[in-house]
C-alpha atoms as a PDB file:
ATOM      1  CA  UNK A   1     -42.687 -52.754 -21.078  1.00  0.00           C
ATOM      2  CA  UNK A   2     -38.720 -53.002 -22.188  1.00  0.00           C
ATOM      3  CA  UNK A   3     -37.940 -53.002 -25.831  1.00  0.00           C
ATOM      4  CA  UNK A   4     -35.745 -55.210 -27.387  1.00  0.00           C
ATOM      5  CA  UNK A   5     -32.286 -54.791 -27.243  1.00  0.00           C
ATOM      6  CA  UNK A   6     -31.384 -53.802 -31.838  1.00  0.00           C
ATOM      7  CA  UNK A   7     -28.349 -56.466 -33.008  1.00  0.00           C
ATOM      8  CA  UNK A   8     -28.890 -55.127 -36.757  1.00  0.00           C
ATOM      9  CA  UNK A   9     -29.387 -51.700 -37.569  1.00  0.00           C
ATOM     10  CA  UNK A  10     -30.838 -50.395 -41.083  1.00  0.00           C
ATOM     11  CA  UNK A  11     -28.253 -48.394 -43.042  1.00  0.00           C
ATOM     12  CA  UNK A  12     -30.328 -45.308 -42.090  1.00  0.00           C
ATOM     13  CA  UNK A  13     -29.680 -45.610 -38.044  1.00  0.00           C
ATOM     14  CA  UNK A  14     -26.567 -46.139 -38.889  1.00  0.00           C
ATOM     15  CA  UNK A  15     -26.167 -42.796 -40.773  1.00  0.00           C
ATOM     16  CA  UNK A  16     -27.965 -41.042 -38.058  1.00  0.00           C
ATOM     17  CA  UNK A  17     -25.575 -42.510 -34.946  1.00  0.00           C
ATOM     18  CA  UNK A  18     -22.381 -41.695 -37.333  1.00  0.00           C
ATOM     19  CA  UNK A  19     -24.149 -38.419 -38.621  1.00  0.00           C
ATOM     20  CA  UNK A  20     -23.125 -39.200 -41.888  1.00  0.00           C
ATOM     21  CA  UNK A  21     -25.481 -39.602 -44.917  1.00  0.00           C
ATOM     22  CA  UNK A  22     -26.776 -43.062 -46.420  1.00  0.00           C
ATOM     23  CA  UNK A  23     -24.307 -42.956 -49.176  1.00  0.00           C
ATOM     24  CA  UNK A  24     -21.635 -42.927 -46.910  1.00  0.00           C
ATOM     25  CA  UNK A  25     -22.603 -45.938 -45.300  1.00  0.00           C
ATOM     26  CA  UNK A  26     -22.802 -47.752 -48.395  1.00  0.00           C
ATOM     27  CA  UNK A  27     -19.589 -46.777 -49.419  1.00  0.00           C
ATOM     28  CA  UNK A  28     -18.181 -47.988 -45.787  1.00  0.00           C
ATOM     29  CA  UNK A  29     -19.598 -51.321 -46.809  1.00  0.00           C
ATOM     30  CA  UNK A  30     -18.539 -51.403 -49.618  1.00  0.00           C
ATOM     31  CA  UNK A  31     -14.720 -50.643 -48.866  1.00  0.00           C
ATOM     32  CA  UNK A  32     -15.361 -53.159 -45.922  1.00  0.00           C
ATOM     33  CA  UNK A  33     -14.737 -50.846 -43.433  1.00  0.00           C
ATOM     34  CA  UNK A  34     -18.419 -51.243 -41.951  1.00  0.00           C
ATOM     35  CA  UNK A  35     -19.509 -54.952 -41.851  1.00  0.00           C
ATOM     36  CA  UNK A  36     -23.011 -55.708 -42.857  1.00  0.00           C
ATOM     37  CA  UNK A  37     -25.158 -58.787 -43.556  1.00  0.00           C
ATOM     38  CA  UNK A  38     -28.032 -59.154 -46.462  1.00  0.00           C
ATOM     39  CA  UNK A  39     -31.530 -60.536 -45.279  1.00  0.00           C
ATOM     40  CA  UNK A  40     -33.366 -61.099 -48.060  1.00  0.00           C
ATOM     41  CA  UNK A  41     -33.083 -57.896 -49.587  1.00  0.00           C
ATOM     42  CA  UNK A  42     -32.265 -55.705 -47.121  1.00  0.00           C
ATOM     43  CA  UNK A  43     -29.060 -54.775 -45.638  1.00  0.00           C
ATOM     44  CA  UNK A  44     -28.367 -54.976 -41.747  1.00  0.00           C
ATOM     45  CA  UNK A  45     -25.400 -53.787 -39.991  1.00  0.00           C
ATOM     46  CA  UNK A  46     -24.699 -55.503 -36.808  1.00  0.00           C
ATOM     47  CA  UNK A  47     -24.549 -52.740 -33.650  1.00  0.00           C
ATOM     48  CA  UNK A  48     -21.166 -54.249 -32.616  1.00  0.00           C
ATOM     49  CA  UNK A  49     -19.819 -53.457 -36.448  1.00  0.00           C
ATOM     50  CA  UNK A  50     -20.667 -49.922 -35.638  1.00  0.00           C
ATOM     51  CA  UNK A  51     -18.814 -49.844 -32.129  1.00  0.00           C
ATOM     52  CA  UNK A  52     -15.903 -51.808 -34.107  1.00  0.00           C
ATOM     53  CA  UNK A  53     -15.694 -49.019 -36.716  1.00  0.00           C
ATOM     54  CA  UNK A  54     -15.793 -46.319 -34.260  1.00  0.00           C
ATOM     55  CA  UNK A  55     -12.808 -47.761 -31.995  1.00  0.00           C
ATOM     56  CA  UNK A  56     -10.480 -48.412 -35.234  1.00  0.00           C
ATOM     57  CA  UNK A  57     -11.293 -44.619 -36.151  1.00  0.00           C
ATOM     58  CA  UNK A  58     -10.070 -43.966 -32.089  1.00  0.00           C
ATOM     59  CA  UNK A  59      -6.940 -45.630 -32.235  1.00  0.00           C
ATOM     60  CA  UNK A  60      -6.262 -43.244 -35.277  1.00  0.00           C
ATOM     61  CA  UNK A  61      -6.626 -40.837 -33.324  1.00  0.00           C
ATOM     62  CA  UNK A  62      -4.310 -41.700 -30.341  1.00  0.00           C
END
């Protein structure tokens, strides 16, 4: 059986694909560098916000 394919990630995947820590991702949010959405309470990043992130922190690179 396949699992389904994660659009939103918890702030806590997110920390472990950047290895960074939880606060860091908060504070990414909140400086709007990391785009996230509330549901209900909790707080979802989508997986393409991560792969946006990552490629603006590339092109600082180049």
């Amino acid at each position: 059986m396949s699992h389904p394919v994660k659009i939103l990630l918890r702030v806590e995947e997110v920390a472990g694909m950047l290895d960074i820590g939880r606060c860091r991702v908060f504070d990414l949010i909140n400086s709007g560098e990391l785009v996230s959405v509330k549901i209900g309470a909790s707080r979802r990043i989508p997986e393409q916000a991560v792969r946006d992130y990552v490629a603006r922190l590339l092109d600082g690179v180049a």
